[in-house]
PDB file of N, CA and C in Angstrom:
ATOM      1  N   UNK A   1     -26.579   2.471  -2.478  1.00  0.00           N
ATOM      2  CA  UNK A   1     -25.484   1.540  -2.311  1.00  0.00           C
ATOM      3  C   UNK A   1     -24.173   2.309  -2.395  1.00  0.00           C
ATOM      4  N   UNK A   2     -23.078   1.756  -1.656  1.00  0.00           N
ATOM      5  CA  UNK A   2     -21.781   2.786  -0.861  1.00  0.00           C
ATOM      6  C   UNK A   2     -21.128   2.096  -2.412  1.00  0.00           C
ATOM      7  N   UNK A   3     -19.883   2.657  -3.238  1.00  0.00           N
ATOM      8  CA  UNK A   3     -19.270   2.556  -3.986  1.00  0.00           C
ATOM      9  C   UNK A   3     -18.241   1.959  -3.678  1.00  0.00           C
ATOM     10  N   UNK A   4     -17.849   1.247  -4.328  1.00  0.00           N
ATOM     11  CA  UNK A   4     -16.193   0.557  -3.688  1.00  0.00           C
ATOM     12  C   UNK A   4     -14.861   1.842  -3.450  1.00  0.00           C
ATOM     13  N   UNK A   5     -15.285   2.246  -4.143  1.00  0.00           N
ATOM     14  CA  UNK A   5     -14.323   3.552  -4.581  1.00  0.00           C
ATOM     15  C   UNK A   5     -14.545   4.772  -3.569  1.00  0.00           C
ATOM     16  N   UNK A   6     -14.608   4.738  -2.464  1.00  0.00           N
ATOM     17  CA  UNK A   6     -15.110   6.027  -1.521  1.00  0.00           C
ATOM     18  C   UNK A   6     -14.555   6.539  -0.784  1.00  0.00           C
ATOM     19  N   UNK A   7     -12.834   5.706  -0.875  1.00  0.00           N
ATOM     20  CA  UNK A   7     -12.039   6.581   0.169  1.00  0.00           C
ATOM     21  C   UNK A   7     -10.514   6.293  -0.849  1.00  0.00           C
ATOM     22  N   UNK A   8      -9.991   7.912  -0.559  1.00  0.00           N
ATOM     23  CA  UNK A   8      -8.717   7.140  -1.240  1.00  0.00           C
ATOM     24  C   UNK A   8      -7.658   8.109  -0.130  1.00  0.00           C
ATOM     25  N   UNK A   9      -6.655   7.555  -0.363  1.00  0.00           N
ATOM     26  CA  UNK A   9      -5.834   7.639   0.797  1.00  0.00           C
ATOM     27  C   UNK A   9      -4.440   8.366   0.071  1.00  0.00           C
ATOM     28  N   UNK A  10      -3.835   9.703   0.732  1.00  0.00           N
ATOM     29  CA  UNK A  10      -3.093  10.331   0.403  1.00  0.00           C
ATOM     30  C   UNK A  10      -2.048   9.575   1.380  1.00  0.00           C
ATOM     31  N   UNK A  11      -0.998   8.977   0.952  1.00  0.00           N
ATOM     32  CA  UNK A  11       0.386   9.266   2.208  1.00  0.00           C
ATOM     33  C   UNK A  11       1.373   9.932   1.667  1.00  0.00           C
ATOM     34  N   UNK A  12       2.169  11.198   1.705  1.00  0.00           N
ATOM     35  CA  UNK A  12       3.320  11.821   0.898  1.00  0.00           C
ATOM     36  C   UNK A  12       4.228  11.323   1.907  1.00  0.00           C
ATOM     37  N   UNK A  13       5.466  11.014   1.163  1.00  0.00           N
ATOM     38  CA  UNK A  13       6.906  11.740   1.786  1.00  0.00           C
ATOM     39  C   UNK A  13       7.271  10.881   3.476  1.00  0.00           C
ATOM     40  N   UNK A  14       6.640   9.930   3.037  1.00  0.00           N
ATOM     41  CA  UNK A  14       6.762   9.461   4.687  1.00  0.00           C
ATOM     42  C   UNK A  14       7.533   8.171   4.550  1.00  0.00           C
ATOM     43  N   UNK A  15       9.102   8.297   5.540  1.00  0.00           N
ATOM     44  CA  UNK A  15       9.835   7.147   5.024  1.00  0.00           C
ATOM     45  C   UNK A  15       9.380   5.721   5.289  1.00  0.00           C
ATOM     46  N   UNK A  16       9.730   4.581   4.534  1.00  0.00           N
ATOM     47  CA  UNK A  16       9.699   3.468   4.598  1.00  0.00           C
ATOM     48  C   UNK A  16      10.355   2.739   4.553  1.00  0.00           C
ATOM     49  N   UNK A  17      11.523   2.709   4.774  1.00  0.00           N
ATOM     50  CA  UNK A  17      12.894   2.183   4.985  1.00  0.00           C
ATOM     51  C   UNK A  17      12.838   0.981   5.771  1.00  0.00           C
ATOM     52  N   UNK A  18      11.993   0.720   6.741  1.00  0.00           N
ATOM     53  CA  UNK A  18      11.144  -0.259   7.723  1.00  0.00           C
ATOM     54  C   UNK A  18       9.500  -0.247   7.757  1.00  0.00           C
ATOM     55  N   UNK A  19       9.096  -1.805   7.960  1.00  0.00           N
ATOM     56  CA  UNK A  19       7.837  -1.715   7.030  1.00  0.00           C
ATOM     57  C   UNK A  19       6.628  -0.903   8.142  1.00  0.00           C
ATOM     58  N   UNK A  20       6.089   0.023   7.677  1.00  0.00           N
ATOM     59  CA  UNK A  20       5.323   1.234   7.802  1.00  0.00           C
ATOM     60  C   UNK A  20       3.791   1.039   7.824  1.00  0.00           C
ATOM     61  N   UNK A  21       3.236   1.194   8.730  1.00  0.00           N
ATOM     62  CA  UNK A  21       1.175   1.118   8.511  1.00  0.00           C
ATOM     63  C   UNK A  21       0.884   2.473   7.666  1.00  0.00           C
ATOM     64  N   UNK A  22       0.139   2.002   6.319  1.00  0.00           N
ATOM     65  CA  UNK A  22      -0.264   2.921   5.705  1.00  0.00           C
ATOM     66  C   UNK A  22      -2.286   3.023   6.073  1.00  0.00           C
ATOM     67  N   UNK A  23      -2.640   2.114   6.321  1.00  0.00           N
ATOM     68  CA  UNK A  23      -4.302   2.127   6.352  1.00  0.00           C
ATOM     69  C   UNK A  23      -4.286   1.605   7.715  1.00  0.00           C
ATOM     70  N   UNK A  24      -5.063   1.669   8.669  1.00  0.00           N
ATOM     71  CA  UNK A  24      -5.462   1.038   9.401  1.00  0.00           C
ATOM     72  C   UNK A  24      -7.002   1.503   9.445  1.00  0.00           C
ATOM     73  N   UNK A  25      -7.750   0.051   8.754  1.00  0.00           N
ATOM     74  CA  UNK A  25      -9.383   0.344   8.646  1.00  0.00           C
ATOM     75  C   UNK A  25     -10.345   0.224  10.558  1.00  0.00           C
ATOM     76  N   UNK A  26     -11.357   0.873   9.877  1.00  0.00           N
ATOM     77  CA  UNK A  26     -12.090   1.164  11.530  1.00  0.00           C
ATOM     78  C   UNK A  26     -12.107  -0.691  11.931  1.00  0.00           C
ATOM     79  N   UNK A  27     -12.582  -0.761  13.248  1.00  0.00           N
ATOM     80  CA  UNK A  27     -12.392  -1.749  14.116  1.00  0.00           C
ATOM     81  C   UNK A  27     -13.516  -2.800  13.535  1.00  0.00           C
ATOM     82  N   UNK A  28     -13.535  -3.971  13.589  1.00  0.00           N
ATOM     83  CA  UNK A  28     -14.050  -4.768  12.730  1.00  0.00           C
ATOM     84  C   UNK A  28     -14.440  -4.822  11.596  1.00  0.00           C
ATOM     85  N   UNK A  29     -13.473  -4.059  10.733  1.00  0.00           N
ATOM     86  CA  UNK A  29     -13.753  -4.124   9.152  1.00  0.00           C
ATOM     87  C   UNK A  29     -12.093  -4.256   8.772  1.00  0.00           C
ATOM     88  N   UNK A  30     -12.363  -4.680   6.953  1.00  0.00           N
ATOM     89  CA  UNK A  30     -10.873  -5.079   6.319  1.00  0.00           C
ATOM     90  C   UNK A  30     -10.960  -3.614   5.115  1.00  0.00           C
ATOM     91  N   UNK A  31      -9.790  -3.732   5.153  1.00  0.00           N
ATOM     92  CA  UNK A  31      -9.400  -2.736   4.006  1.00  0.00           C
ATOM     93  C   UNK A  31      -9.543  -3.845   2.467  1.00  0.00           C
ATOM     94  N   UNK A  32      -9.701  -3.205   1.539  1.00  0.00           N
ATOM     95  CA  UNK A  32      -9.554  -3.362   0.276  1.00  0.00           C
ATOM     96  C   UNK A  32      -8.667  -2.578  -0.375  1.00  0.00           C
ATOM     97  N   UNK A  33      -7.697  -3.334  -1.144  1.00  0.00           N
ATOM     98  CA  UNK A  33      -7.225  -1.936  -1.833  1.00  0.00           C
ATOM     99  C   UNK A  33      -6.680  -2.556  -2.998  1.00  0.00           C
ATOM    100  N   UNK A  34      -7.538  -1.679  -4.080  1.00  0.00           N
ATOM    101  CA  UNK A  34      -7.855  -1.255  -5.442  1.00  0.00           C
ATOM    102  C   UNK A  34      -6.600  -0.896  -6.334  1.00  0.00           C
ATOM    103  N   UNK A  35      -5.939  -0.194  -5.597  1.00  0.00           N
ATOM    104  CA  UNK A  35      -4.600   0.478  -6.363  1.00  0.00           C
ATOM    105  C   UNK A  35      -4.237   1.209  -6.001  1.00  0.00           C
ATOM    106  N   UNK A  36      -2.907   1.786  -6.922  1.00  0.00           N
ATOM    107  CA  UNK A  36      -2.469   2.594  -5.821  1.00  0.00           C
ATOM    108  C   UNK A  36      -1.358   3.472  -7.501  1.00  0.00           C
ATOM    109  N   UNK A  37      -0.478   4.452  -6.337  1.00  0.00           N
ATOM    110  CA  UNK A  37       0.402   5.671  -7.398  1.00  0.00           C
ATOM    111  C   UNK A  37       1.523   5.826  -6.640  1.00  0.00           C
ATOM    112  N   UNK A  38       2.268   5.429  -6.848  1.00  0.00           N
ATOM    113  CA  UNK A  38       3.767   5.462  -5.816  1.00  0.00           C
ATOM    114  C   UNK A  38       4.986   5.513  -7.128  1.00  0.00           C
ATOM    115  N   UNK A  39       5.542   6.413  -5.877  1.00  0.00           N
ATOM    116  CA  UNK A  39       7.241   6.875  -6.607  1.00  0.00           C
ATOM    117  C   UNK A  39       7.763   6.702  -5.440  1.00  0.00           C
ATOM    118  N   UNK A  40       9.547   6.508  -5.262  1.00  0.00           N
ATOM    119  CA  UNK A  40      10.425   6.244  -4.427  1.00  0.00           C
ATOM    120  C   UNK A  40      11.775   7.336  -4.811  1.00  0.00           C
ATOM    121  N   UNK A  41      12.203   7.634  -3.670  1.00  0.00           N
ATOM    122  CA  UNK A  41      13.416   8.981  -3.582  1.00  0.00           C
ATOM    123  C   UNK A  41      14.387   7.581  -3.596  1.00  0.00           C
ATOM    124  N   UNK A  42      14.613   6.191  -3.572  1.00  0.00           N
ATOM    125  CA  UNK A  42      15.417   5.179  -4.052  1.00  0.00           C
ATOM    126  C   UNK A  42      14.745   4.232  -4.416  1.00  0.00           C
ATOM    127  N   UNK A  43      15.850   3.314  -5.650  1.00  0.00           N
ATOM    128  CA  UNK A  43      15.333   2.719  -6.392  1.00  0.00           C
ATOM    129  C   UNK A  43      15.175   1.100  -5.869  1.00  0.00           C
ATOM    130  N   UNK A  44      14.472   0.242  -5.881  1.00  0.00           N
ATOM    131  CA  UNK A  44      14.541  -0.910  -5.457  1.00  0.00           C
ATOM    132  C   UNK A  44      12.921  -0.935  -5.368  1.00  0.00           C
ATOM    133  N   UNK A  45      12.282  -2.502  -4.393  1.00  0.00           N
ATOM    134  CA  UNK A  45      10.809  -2.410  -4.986  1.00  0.00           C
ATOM    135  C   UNK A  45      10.124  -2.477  -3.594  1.00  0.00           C
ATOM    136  N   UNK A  46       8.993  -1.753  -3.688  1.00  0.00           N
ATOM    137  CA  UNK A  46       8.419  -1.195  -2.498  1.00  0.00           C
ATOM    138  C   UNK A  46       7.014  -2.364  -2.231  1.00  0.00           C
ATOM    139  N   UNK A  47       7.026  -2.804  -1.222  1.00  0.00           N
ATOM    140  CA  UNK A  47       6.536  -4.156  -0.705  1.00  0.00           C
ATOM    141  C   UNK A  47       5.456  -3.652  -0.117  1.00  0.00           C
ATOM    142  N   UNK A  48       3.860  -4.121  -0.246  1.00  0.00           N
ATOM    143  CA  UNK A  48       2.611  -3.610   0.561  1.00  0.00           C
ATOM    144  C   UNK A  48       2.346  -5.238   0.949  1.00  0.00           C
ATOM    145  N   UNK A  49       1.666  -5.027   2.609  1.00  0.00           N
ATOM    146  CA  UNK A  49       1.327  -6.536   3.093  1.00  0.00           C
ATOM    147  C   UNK A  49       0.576  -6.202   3.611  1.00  0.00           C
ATOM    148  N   UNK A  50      -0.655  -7.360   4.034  1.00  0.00           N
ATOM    149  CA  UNK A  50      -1.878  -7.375   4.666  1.00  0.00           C
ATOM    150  C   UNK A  50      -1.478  -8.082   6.024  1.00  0.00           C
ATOM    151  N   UNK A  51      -1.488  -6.768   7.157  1.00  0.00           N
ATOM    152  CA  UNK A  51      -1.186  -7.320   8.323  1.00  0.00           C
ATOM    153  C   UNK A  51       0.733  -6.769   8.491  1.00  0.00           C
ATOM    154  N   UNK A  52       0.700  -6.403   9.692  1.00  0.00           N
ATOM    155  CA  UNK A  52       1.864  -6.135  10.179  1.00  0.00           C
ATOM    156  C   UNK A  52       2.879  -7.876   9.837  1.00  0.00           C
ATOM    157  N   UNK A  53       3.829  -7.862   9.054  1.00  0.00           N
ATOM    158  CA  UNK A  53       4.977  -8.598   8.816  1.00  0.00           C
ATOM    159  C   UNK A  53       3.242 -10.047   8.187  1.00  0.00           C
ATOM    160  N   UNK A  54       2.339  -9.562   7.440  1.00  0.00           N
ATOM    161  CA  UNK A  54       1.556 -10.535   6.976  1.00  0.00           C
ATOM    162  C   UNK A  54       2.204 -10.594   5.586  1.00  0.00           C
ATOM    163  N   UNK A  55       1.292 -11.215   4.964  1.00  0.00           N
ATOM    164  CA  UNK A  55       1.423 -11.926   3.461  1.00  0.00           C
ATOM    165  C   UNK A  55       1.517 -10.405   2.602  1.00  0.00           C
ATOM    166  N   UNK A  56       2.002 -11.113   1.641  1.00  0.00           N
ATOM    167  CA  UNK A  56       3.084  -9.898   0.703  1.00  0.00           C
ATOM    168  C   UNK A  56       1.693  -9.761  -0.439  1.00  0.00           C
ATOM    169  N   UNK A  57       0.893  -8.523  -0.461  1.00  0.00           N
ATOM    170  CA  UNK A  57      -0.261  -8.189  -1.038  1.00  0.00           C
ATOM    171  C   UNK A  57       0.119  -7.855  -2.770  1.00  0.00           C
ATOM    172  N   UNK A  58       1.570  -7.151  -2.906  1.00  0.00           N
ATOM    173  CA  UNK A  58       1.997  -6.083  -3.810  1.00  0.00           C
ATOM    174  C   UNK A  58       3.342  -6.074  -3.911  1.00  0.00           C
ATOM    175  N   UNK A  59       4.348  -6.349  -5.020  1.00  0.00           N
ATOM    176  CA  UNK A  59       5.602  -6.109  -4.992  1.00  0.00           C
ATOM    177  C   UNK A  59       6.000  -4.969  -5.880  1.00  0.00           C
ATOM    178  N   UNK A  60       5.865  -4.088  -5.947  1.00  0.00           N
ATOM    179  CA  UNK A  60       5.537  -2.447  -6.694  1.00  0.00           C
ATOM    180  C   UNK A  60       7.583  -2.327  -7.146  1.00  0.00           C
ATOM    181  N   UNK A  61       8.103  -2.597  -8.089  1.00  0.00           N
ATOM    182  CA  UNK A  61       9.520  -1.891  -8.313  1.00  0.00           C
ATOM    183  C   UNK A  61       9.477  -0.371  -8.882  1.00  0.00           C
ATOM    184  N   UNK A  62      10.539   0.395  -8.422  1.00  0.00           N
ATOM    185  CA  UNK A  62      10.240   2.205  -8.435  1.00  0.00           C
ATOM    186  C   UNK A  62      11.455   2.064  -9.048  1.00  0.00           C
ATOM    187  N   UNK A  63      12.071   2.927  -9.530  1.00  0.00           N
ATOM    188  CA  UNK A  63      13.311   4.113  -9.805  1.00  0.00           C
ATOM    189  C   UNK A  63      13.806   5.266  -9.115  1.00  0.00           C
ATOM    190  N   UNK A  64      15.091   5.312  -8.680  1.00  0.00           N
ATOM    191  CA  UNK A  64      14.863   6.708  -8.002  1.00  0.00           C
ATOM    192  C   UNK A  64      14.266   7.745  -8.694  1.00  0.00           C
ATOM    193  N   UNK A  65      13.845   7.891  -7.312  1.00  0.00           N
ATOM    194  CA  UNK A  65      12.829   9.387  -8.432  1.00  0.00           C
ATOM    195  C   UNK A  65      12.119   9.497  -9.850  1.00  0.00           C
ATOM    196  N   UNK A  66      11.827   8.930  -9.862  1.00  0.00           N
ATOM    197  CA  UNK A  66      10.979   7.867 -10.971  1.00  0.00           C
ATOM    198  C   UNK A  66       9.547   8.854 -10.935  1.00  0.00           C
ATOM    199  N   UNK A  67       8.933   8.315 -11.814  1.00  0.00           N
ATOM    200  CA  UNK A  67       7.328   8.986 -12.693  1.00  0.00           C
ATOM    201  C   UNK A  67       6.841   8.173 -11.244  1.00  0.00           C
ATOM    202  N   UNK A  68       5.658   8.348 -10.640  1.00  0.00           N
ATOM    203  CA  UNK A  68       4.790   7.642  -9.953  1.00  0.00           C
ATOM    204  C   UNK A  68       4.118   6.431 -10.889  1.00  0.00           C
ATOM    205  N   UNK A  69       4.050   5.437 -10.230  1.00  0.00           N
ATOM    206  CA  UNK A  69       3.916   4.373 -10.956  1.00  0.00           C
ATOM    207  C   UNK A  69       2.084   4.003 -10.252  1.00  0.00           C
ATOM    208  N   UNK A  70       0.877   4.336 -11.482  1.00  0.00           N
ATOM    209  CA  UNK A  70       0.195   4.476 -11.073  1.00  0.00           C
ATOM    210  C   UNK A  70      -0.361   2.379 -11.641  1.00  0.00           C
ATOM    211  N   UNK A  71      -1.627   2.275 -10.930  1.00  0.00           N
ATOM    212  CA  UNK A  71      -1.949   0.505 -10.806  1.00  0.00           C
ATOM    213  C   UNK A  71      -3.571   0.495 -10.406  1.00  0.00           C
ATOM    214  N   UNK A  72      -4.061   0.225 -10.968  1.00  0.00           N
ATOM    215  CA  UNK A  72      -5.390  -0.178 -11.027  1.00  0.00           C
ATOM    216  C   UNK A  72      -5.895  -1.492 -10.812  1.00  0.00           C
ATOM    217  N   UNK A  73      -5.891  -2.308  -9.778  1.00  0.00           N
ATOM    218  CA  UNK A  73      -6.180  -3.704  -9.411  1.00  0.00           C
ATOM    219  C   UNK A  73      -7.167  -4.396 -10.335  1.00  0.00           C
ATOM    220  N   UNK A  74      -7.388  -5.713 -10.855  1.00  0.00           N
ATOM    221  CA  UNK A  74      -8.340  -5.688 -11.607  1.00  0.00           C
ATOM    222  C   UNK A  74      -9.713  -6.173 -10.751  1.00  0.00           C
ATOM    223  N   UNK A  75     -10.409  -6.363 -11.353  1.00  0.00           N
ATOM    224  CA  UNK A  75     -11.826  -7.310 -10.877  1.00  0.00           C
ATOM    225  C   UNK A  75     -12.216  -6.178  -9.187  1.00  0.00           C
ATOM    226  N   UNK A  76     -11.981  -6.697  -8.031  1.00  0.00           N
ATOM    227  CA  UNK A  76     -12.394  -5.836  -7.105  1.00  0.00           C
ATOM    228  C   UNK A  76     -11.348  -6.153  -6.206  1.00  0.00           C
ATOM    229  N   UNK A  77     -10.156  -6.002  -6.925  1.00  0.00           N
ATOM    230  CA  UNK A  77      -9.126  -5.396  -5.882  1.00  0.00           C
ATOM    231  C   UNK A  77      -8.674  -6.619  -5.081  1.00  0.00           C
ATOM    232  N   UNK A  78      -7.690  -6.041  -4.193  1.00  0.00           N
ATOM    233  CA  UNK A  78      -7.152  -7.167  -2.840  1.00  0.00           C
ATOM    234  C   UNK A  78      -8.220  -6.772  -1.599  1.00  0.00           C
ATOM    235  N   UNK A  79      -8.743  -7.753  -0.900  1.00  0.00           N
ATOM    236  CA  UNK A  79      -9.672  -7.764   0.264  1.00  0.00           C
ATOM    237  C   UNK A  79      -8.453  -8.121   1.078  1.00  0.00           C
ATOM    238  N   UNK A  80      -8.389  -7.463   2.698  1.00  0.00           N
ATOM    239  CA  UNK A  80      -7.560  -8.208   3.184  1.00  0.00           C
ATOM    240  C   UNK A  80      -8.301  -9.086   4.436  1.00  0.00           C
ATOM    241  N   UNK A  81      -7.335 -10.441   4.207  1.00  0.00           N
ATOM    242  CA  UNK A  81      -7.757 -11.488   5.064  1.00  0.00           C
ATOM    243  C   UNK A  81      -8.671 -11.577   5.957  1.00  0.00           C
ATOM    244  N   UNK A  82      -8.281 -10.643   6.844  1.00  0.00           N
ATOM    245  CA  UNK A  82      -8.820 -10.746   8.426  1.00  0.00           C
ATOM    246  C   UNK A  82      -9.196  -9.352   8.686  1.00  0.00           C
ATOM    247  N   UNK A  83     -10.469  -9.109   9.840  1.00  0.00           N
ATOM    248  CA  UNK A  83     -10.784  -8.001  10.294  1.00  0.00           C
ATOM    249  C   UNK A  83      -9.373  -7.304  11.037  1.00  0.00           C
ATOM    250  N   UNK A  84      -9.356  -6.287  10.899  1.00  0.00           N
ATOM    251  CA  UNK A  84      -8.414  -5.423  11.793  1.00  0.00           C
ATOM    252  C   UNK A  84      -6.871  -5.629  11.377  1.00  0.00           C
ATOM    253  N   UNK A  85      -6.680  -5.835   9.934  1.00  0.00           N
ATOM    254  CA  UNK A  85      -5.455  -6.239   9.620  1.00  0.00           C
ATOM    255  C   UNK A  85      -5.287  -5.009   8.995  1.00  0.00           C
ATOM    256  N   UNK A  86      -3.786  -4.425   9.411  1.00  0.00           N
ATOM    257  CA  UNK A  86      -3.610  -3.169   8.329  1.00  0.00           C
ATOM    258  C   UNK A  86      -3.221  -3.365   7.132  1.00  0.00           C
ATOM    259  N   UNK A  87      -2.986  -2.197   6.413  1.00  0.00           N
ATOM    260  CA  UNK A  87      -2.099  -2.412   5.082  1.00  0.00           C
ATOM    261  C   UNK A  87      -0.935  -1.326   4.918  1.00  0.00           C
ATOM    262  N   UNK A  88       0.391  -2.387   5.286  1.00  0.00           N
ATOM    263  CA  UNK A  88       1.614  -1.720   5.558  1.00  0.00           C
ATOM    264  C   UNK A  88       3.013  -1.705   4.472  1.00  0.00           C
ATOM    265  N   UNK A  89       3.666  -0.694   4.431  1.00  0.00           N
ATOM    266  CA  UNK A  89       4.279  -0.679   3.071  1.00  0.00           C
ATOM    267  C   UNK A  89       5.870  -0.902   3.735  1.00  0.00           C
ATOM    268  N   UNK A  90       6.717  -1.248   3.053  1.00  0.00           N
ATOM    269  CA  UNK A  90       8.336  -1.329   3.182  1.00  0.00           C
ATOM    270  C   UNK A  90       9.346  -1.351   1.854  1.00  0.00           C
ATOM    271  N   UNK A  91       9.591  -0.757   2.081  1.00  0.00           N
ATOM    272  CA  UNK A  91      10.571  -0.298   0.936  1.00  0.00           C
ATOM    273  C   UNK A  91      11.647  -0.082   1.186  1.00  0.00           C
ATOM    274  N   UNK A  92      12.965   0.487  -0.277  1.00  0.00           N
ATOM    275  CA  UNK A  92      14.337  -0.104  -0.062  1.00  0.00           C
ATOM    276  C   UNK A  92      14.913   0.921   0.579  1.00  0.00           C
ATOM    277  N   UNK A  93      16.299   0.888   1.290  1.00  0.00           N
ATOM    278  CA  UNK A  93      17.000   1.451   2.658  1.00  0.00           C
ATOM    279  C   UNK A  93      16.816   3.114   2.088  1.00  0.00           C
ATOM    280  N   UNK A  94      16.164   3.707   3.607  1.00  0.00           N
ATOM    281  CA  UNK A  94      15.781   5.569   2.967  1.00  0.00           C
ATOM    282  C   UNK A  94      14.749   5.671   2.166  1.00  0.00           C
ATOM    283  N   UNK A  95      14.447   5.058   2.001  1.00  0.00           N
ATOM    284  CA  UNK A  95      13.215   5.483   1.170  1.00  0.00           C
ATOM    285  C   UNK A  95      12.262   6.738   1.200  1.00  0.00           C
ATOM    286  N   UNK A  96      11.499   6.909   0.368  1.00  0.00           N
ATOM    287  CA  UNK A  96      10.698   8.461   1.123  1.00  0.00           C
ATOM    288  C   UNK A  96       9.403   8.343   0.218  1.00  0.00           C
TER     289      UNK A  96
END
């Protein structure tokens, strides 16, 4: 049996200033996601949604340059909605 836990996903340094696809799962399957470790080069709160401009999954607030703010979902995580929906992040103006 496959582990829930079997892929984890690096994104560095990639701006989000406008909301951004971080996962896009293979073609008829949904992402799950468990948690996550994020820091912001500005301070304000960095928004994850299921589905391009979908429902607001995560409202994560950072510091500039802040400790990475690590999050462990409880029970088994966020499933998202629908097959083929990504999971896309947006955060405050410049971001990185």
């Amino acid at each position: 049996m496959q582990g829930l836990t079997d892929k984890f996903l690096a994104f560095d340094g990639t701006a989000i200033a406008s909301e951004t696809t971080i996962w896009t799962p293979a073609t008829g399957k949904k992402f799950r996601l468990l948690g996550y470790h994020i820091a912001a080069s500005v301070a304000g709160n960095i928004v994850l949604r299921d589905g391009t401009g979908g429902t607001i999954v995560a409202v994560i607030p950072s510091a500039a340059g802040g400790s990475p703010t690590p999050m462990h979902l409880p029970g088994s995580g966020i499933l998202s909605a629908t097959v083929n929906n990504v999971l896309s992040a947006d955060g405050p103006a410049l971001s990185t």
